[in-house]
Protein backbone atom coordinates (compact mmCIF):
# COMPACT_ATOMS: atom_id res chain seq x y z
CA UNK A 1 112.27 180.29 66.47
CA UNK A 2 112.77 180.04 70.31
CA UNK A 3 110.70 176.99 71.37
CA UNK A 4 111.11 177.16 75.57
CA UNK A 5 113.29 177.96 78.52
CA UNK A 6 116.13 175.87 80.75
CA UNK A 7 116.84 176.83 83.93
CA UNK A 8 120.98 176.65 83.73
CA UNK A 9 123.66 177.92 85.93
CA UNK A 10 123.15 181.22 85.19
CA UNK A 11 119.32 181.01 85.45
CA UNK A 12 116.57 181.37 82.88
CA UNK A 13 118.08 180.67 79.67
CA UNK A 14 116.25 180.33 76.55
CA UNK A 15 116.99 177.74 74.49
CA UNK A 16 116.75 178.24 70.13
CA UNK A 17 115.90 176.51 67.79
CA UNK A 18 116.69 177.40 64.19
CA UNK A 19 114.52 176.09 61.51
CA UNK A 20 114.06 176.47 57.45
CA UNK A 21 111.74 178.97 56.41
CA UNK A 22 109.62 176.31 55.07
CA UNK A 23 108.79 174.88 58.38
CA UNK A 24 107.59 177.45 60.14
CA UNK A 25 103.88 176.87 58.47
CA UNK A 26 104.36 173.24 59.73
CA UNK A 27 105.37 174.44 63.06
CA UNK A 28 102.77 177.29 63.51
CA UNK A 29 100.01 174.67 62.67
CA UNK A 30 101.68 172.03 64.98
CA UNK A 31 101.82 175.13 67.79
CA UNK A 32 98.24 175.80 67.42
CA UNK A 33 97.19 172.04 67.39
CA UNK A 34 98.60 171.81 70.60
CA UNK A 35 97.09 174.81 71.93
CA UNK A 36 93.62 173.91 70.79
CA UNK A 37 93.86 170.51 72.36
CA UNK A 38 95.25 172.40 75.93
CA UNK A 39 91.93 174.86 75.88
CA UNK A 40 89.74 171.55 74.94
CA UNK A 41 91.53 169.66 77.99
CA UNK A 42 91.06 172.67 80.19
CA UNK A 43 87.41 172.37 79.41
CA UNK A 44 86.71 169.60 79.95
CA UNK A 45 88.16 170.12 83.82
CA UNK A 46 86.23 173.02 84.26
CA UNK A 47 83.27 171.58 83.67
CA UNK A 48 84.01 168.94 85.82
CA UNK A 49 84.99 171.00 88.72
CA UNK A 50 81.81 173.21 87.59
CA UNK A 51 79.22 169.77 87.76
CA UNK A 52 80.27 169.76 91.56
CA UNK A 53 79.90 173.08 91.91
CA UNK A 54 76.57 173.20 91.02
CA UNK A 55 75.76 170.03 92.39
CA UNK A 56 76.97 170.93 95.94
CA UNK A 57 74.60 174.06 95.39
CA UNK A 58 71.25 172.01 94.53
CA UNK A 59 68.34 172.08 96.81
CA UNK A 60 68.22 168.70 98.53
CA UNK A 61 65.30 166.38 99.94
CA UNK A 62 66.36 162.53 98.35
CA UNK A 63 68.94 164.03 96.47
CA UNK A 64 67.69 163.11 93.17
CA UNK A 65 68.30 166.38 91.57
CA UNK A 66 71.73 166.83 92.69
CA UNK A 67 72.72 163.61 91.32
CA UNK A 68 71.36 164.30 87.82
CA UNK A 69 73.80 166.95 87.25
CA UNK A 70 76.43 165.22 84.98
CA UNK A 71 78.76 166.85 82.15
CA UNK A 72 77.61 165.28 78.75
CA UNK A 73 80.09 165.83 75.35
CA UNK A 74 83.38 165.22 75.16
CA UNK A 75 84.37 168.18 71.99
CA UNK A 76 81.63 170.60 73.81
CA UNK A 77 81.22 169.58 77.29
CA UNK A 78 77.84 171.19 78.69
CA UNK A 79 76.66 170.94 82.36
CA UNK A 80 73.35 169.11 82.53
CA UNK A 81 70.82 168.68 85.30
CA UNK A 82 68.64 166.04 83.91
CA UNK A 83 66.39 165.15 86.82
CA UNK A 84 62.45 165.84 85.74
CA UNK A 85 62.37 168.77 87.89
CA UNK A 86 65.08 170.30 87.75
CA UNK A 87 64.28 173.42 84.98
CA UNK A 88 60.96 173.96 87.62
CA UNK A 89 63.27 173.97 90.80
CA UNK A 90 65.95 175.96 88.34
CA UNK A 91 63.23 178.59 87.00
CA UNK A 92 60.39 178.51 89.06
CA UNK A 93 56.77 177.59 87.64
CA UNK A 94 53.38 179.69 87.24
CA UNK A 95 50.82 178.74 89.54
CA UNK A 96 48.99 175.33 89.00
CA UNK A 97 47.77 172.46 91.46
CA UNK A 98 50.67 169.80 91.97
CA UNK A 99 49.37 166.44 92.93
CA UNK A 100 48.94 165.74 96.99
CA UNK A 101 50.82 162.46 96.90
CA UNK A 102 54.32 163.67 96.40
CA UNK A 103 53.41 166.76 98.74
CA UNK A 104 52.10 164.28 101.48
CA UNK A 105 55.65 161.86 100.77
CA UNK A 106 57.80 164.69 101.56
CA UNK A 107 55.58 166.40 104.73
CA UNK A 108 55.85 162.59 106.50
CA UNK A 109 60.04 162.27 105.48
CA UNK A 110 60.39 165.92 107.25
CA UNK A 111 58.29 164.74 109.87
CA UNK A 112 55.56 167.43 108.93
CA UNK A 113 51.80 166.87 109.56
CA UNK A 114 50.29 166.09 106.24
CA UNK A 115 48.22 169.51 106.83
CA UNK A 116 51.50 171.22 106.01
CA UNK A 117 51.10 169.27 102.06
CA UNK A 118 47.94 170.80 101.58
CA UNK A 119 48.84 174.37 102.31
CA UNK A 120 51.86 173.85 100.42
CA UNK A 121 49.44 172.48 97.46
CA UNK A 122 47.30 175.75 97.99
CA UNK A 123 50.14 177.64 97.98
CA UNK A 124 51.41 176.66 94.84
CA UNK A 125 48.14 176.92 93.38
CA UNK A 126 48.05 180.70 94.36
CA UNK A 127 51.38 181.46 93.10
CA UNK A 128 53.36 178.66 91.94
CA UNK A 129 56.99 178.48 92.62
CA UNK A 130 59.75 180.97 93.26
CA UNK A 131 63.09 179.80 91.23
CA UNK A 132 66.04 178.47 93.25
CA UNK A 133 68.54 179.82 90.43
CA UNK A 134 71.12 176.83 91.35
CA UNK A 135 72.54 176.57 88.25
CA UNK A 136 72.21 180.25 86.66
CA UNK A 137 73.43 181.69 90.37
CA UNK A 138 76.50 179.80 89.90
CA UNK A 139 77.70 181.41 86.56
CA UNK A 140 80.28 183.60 87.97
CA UNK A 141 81.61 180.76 89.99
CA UNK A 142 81.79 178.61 86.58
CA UNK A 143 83.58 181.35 84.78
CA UNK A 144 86.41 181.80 87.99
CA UNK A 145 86.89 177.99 87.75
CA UNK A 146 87.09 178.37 84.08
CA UNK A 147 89.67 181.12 84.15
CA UNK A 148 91.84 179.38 87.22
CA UNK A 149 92.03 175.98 85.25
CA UNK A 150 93.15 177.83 82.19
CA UNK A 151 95.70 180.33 83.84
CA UNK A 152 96.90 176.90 85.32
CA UNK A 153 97.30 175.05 82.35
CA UNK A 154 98.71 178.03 80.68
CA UNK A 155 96.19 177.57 77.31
């Protein structure tokens, strides 16, 4: 069983390893152990790298939102945005009347006149709010992060 390369004077040379016939099981198992545990550790990265990803990508006023987005699980790491509103920013909502005092908070921060919070309450009662898609319009970039850290780690 050849178990890895040497660079020597005459370049790539593999090295080999002879073993009984009744440890290759052993070996194979050990092989695969190792292999699983490279993927898991390659996971975990990727959803690391991913968290920023999509946290970078959040729509911003105090921030809130973007700093929710954490990975939870170590065996089955998952990307979470955990802030109250971030499946209504994420997906959008049917139309429905929002309270004015949160509308009337942001319009002063942005330097707005508080007129702007009622048409924006209006507005949302007419026909809610479009989704901003930042986690689901990230996907692709989650998948070429998860492909990179694998083809780097070689699992």
């Amino acid at each position: 069983m050849c178990s890895g390369e040497r660079s020597g004077r005459f370049g790539n040379v593999a090295r080999v390893e002879y073993i009984s016939p009744g440890q290759v099981g052993a070996r194979l198992r050990a092989d695969a152990a190792d292999r699983g545990r490279n993927v898991q550790a390659a996971i975990r990265e990727a959803a690391a790298l991913g968290a920023e990803v999509i946290a970078r990508e959040a729509p911003r006023d105090l921030g809130i939102l973007a700093a929710s987005i954490k990975v939870q699980g170590r065996e089955t790491p998952e990307i979470r945005a955990t802030a109250p509103h971030a499946s209504i920013v994420e997906l959008g909502s049917r139309p429905h009347t929002p309270p004015i005092g949160p509308l009337l908070e942001w319009a002063r921060r942005h330097g707005l006149d508080e007129g702007i919070a009622y048409a924006i309450q209006q507005t949302i009662a007419r026909v809610g709010t479009r989704p901003r898609h930042f986690i689901h319009g990230n996907l692709d970039k989650l998948r070429a992060i998860l492909n990179e850290v694998m083809r780097r780690r070689n699992a």
